[in-house]
Structure formats: structure tokens, C-alpha cells
N, C-alpha and C. Protein backbone atom coordinates (compact mmCIF):
# COMPACT_ATOMS: atom_id res chain seq x y z
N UNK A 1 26.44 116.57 101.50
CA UNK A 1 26.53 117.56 102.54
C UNK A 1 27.95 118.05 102.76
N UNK A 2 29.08 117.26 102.11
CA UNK A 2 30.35 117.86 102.97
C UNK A 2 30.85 118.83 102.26
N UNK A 3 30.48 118.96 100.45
CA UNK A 3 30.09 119.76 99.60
C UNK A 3 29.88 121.73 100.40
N UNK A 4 28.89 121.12 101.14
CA UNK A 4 28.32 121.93 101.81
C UNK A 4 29.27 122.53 103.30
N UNK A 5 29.70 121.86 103.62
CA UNK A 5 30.55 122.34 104.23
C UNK A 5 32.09 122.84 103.93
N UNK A 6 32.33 122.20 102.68
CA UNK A 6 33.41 123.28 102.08
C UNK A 6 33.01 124.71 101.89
N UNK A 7 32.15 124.43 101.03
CA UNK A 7 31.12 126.02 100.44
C UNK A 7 31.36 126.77 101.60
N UNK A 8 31.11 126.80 102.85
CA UNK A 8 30.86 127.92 103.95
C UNK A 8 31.82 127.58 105.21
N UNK A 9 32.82 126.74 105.21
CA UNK A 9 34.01 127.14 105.50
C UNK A 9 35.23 127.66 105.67
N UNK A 10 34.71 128.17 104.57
CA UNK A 10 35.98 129.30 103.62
C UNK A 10 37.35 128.96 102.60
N UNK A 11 38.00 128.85 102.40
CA UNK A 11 39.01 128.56 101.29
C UNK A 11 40.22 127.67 102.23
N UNK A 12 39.92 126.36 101.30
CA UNK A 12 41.35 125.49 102.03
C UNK A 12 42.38 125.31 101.36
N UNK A 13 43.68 126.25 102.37
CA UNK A 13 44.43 126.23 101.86
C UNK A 13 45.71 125.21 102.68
N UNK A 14 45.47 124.34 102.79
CA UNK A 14 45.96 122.78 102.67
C UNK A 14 46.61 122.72 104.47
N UNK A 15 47.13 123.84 105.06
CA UNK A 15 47.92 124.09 105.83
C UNK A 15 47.15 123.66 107.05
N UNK A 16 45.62 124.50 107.42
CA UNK A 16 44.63 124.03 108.10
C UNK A 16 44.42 122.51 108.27
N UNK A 17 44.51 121.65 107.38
CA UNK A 17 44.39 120.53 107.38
C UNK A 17 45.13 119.40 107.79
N UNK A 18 46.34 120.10 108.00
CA UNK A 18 47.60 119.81 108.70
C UNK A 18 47.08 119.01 110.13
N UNK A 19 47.70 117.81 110.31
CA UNK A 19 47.11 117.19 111.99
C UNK A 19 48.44 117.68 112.56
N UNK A 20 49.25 117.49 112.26
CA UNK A 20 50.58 117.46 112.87
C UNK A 20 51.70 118.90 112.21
N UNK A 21 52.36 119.25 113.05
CA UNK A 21 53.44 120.59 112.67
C UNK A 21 54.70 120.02 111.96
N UNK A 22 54.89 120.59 111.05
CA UNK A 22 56.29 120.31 109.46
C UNK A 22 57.28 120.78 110.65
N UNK A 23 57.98 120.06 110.35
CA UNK A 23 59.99 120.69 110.68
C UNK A 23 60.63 120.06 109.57
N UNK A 24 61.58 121.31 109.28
CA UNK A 24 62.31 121.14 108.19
C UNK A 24 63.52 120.53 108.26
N UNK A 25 63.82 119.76 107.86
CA UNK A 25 65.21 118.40 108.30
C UNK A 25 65.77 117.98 107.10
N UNK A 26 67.00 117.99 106.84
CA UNK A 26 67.96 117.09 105.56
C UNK A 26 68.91 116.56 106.47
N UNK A 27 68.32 115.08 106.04
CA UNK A 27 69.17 113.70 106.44
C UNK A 27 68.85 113.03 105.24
N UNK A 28 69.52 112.05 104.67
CA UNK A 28 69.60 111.34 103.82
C UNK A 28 68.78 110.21 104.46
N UNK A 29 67.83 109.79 103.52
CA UNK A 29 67.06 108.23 103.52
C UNK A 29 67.02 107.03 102.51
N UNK A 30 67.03 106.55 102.84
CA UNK A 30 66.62 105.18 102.03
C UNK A 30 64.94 104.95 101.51
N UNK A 31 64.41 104.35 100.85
CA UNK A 31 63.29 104.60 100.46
C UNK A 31 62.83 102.86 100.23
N UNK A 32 62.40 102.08 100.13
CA UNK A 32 61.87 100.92 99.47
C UNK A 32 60.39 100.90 99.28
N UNK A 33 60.66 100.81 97.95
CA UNK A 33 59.64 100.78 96.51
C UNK A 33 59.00 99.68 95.97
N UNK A 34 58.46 99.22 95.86
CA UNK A 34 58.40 98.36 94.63
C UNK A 34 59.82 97.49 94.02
N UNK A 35 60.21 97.32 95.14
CA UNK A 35 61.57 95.89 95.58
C UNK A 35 62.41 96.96 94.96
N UNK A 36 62.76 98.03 95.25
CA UNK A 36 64.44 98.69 94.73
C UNK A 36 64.19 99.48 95.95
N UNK A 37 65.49 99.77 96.47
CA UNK A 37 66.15 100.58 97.56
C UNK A 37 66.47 102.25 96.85
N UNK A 38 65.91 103.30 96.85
CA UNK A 38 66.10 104.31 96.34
C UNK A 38 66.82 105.21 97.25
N UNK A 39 68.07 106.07 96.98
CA UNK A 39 68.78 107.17 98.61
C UNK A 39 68.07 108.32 97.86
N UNK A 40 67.42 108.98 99.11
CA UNK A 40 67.19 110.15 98.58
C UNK A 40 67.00 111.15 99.96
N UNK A 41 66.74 112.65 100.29
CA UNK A 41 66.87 112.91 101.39
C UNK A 41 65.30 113.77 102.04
N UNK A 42 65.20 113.44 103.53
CA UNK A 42 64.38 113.95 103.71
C UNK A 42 64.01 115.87 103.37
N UNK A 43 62.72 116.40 103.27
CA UNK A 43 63.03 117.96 103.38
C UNK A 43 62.36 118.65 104.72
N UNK A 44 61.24 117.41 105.07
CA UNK A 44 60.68 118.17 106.28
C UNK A 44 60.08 116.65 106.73
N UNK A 45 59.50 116.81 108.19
CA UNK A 45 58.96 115.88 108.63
C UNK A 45 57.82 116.09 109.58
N UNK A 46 56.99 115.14 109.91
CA UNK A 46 56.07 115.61 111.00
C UNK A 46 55.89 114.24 111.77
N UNK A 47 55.01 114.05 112.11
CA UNK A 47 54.51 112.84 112.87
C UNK A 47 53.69 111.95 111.76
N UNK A 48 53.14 112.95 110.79
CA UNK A 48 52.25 112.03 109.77
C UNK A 48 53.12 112.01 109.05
N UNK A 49 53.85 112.69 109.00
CA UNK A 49 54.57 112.03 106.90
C UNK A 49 55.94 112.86 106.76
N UNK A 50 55.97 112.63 105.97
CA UNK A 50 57.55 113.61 105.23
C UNK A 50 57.58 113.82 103.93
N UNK A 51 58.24 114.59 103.83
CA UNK A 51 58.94 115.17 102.17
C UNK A 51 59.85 114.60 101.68
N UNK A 52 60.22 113.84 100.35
CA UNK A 52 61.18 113.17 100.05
C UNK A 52 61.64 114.13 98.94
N UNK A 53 62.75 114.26 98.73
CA UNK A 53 63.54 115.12 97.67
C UNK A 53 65.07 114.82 97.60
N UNK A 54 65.47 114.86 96.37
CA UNK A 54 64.36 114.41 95.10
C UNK A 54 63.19 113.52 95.13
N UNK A 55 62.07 113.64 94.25
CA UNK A 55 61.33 112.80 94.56
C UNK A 55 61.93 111.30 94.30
N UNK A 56 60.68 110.37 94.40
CA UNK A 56 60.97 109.27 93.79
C UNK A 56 60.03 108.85 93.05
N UNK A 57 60.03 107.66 92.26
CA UNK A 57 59.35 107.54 90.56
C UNK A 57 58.26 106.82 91.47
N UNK A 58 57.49 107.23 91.78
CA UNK A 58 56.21 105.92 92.02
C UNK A 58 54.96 106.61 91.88
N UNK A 59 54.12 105.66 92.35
CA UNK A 59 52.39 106.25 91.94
C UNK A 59 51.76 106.54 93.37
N UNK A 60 50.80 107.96 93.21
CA UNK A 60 50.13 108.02 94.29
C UNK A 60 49.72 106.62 94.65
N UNK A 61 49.71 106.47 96.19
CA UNK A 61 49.50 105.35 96.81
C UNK A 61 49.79 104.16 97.18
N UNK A 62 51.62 104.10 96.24
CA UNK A 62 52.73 102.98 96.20
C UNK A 62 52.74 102.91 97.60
N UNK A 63 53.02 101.44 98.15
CA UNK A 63 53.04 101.73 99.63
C UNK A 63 54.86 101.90 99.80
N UNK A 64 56.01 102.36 100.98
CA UNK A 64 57.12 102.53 100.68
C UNK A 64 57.39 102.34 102.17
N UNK A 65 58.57 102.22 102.70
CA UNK A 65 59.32 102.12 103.89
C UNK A 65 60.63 102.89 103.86
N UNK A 66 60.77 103.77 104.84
CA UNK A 66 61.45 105.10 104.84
C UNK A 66 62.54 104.35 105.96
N UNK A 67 63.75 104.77 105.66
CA UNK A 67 64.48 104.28 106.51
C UNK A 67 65.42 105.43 106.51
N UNK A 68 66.20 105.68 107.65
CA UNK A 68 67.09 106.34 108.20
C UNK A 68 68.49 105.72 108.65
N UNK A 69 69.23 105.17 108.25
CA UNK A 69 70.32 103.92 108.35
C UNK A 69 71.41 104.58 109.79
N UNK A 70 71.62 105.85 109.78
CA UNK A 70 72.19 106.31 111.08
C UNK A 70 71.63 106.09 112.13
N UNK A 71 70.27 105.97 112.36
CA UNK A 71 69.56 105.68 113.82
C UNK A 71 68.86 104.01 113.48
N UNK A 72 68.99 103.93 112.37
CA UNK A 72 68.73 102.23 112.50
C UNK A 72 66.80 102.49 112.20
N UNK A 73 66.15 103.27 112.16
CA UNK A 73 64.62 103.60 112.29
C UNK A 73 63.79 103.75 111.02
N UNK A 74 62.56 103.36 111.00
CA UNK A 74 61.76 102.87 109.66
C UNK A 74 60.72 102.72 110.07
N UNK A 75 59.81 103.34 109.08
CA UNK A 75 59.00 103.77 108.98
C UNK A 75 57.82 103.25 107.47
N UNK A 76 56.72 102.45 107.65
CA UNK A 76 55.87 101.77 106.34
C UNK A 76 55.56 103.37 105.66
N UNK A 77 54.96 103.63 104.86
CA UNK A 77 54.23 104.49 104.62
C UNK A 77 53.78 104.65 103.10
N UNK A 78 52.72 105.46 102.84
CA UNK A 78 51.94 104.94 101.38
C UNK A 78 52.70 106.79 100.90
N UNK A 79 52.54 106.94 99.23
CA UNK A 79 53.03 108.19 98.66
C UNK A 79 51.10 108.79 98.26
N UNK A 80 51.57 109.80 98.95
CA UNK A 80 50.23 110.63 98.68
C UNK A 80 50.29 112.12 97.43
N UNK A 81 51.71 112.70 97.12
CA UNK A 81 51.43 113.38 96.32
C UNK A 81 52.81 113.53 95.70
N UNK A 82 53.11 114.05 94.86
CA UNK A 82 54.42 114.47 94.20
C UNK A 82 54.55 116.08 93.57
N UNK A 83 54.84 116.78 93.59
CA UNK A 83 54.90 118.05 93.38
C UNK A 83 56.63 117.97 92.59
N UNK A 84 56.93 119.41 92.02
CA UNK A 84 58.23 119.63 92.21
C UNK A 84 59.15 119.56 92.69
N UNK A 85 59.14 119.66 93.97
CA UNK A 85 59.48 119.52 95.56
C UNK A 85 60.04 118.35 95.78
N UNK A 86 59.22 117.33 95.73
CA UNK A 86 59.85 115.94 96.07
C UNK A 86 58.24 115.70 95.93
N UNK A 87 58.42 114.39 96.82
CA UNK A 87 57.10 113.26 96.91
C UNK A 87 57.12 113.56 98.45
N UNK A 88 55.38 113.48 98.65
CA UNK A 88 55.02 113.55 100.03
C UNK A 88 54.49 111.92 100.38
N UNK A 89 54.78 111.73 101.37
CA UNK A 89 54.51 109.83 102.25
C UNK A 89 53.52 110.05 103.34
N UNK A 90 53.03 109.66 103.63
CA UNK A 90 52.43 109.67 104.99
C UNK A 90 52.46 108.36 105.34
N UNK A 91 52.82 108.66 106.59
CA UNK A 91 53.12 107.61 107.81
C UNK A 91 52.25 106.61 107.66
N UNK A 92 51.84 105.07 107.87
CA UNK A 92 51.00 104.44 108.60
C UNK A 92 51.08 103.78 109.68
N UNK A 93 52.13 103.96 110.66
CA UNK A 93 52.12 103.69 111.53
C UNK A 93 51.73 104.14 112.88
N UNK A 94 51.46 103.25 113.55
CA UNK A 94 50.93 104.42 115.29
C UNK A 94 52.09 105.20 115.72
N UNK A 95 53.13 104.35 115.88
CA UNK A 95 54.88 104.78 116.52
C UNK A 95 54.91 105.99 115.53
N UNK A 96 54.52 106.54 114.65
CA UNK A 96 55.20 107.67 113.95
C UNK A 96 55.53 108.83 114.48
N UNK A 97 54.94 108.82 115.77
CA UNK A 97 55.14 110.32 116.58
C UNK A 97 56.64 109.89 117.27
N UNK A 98 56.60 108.60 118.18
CA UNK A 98 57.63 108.51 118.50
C UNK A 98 59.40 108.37 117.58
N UNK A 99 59.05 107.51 116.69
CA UNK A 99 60.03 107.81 115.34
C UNK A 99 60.38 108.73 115.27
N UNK A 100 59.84 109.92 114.42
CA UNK A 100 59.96 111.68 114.39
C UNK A 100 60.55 111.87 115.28
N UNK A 101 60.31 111.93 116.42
CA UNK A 101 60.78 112.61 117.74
C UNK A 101 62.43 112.44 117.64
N UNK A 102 63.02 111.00 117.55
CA UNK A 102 64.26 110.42 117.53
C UNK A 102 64.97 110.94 116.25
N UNK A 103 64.07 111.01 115.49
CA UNK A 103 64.81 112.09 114.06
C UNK A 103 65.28 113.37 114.24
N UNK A 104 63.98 113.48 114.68
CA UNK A 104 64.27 115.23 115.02
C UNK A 104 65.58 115.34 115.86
N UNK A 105 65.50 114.76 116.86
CA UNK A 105 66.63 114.52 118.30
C UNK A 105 67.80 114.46 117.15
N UNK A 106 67.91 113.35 116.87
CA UNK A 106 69.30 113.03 116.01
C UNK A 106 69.98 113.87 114.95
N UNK A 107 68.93 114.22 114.05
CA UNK A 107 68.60 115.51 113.62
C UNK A 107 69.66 117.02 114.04
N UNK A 108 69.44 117.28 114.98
CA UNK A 108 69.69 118.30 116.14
C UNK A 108 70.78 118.33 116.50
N UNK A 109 71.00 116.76 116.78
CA UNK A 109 72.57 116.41 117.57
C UNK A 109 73.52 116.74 116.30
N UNK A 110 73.50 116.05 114.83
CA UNK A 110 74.35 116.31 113.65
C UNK A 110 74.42 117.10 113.02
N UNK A 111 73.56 118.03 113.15
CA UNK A 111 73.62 119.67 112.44
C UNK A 111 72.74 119.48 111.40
N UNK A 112 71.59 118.08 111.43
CA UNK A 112 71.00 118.41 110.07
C UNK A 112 69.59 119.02 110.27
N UNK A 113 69.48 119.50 111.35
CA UNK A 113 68.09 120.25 111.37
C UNK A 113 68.10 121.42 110.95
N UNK A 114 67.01 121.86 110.66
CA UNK A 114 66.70 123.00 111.00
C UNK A 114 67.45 123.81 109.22
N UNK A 115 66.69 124.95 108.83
CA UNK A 115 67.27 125.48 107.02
C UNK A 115 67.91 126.66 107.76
């Protein structure tokens, strides 16, 4: 049936599906992988997940922990896709709204928000 509800919902184009709103942010992160510490920087963030860019080498579904070493804040999260772009994470934590928020804030305060 859900078949069926693609069919006559009309064309998904990924954005709709969105729970949470992207802001675009470069701060540098830390990444842990599969026991190595990778720096790489955020490109956008939300409450569910973020953009990592460059990406990093792992497999859909590596689980990873995102860290931000200026605010001390971290975040578990599994890799859901990799594009050109970087690698996309999504959050698994409940706190992820509150996290974000303090990014964003910090974000704001250092000039790294916002393209």
C-alpha cells in the first residue's frame, strides 16, 4: 500500500521530507569512526543531522560521533548518505535540537554562520 501512496502523492523531491529546517554553518568538526578521529567541517545543520564536508570514508550506516571541540558538544549519529557534497549523519539523539541550537548560537557569535 505505501507503493500506493507514493503513486498519488506526487513527486518526492527529498525536501518535503525534511522534519527539521537546514542552516548553513562552517565550523570545523571532529568526526569518530570506526576508532580514528577524522577533522572535517560542518556545511549545514538541523536538529536531525548535518552535512560533513569533505566527506568522510565510511559506509552508509557507520555509526559516528560529531564533535565540535570549541563548545565542548557531541553528538552519536549513524551516516545515511554520501553525495559529492560531503556525507550526510543523522542525529540519534533526543538532545539534538538542543545541541544545534548552541551551534547555531556559537555559530553566530564567531562569524561562522550563515554563506
Amino acid at each position: 500500500m505505501s507503493w500506493l501512496r507514493r503513486i498519488f502523492s506526487g513527486p518526492d523531491n527529498g525536501a518535503e521530507r525534511r522534519r527539521y529546517p537546514r542552516y548553513p554553518v562552517s565550523a570545523p568538526v571532529q568526526v569518530d569512526v570506526a576508532g580514528q578521529t577524522l577533522e572535517c567541517g560542518l556545511d549545514n545543520v538541523s536538529a536531525g543531522g548535518v552535512r560533513l564536508s569533505p566527506g568522510i570514508p565510511s559506509a552508509i550506516g557507520a555509526t559516528v560521533t560529531v564533535r565540535h571541540s570549541a563548545s565542548g558538544l557531541s553528538l552519536p549519529g549513524r551516516v545515511v548518505g554520501q553525495d559529492e557534497g560531503g556525507t550526510r549523519v543523522r542525529f540519534e539523539s533526543e538532545d539534538a535540537g538542543i545541541v544545534v541550537s548552541s551551534w547555531l548560537r556559537l555559530a553566530q557569535e564567531t562569524g561562522g554562520g550563515g554563506r
